[in-house]
C-alpha atoms as a PDB file:
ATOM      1  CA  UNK A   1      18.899  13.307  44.723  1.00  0.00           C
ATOM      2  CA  UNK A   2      15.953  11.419  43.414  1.00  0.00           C
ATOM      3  CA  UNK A   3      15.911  10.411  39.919  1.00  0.00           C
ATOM      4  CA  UNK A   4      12.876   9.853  37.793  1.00  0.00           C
ATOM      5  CA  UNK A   5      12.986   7.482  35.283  1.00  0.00           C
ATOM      6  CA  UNK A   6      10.923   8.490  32.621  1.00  0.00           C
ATOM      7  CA  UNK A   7       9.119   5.584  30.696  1.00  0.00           C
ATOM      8  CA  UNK A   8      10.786   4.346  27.534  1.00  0.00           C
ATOM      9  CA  UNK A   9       8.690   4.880  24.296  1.00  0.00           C
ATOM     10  CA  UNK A  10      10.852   3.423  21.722  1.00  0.00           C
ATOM     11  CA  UNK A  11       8.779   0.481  21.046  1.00  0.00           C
ATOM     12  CA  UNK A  12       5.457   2.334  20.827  1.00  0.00           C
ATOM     13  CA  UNK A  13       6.866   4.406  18.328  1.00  0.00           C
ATOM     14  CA  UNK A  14       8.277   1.749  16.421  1.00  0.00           C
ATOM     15  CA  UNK A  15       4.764  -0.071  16.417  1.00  0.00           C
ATOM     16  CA  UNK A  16       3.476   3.351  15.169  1.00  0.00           C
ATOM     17  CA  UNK A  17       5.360   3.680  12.265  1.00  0.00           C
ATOM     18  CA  UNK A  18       5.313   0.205  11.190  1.00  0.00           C
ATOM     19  CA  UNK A  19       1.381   0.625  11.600  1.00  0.00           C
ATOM     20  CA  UNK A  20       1.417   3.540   9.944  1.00  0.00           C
ATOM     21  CA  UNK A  21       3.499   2.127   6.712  1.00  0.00           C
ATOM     22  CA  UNK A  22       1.235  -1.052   6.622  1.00  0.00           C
ATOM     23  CA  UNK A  23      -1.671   1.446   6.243  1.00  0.00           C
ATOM     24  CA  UNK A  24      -0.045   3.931   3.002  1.00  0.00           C
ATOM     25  CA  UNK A  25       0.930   0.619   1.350  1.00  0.00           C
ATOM     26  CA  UNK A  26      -2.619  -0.858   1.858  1.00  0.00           C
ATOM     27  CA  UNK A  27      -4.404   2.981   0.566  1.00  0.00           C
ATOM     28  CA  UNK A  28      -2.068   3.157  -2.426  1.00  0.00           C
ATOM     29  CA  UNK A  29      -3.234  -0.726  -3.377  1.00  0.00           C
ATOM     30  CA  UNK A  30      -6.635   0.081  -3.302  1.00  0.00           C
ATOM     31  CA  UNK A  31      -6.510   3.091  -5.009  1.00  0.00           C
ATOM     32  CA  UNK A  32      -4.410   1.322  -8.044  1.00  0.00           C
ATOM     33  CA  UNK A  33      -6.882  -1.561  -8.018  1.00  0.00           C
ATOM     34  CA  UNK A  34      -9.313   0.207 -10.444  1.00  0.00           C
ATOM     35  CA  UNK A  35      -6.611   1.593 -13.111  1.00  0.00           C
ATOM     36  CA  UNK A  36      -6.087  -1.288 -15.449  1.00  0.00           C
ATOM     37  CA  UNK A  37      -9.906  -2.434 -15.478  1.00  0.00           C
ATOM     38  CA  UNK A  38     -10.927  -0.617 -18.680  1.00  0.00           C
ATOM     39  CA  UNK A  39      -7.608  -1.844 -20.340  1.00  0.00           C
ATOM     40  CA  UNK A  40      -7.934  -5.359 -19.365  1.00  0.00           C
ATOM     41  CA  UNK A  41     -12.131  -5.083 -21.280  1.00  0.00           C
ATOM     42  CA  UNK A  42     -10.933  -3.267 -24.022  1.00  0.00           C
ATOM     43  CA  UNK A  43      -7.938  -6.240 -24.616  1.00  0.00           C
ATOM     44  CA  UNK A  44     -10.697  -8.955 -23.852  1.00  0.00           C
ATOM     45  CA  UNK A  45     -13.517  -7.325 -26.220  1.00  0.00           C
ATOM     46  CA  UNK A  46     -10.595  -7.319 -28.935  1.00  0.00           C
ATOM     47  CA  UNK A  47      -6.904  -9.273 -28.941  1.00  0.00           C
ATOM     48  CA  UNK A  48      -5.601  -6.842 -31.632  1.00  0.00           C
ATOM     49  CA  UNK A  49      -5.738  -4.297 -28.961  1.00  0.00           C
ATOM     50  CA  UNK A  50      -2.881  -5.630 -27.181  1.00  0.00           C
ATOM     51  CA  UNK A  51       0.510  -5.661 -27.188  1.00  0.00           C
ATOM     52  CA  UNK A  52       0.653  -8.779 -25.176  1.00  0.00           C
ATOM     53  CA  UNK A  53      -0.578 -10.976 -28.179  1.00  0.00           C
ATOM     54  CA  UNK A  54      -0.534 -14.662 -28.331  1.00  0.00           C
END
């Protein structure tokens, strides 16, 4: 009997998903990057606006 060893793919798969999580985490930064920029105007137009006051 001749056995074929089929070619292990664990690591490529790991690689894959760990490539694959670095890229989510990297969309969903970028897309939150933007959100607070009107806030952080309207708070340095006017201190009062915040609640963060010194």
């Amino acid at each position: 009997m001749n056995e074929v060893k089929e070619k292990d793919n664990f690591w490529f798969i790991v690689a894959g998903v760990v490539v694959a999580a670095i890229a989510v985490m990297l969309m969903i930064k970028g897309s939150e990057h933007g959100k607070y920029e009107s806030t952080a105007k309207a708070i340095a137009e006017d201190s009062a606006n915040s609640a963060y006051r010194k």
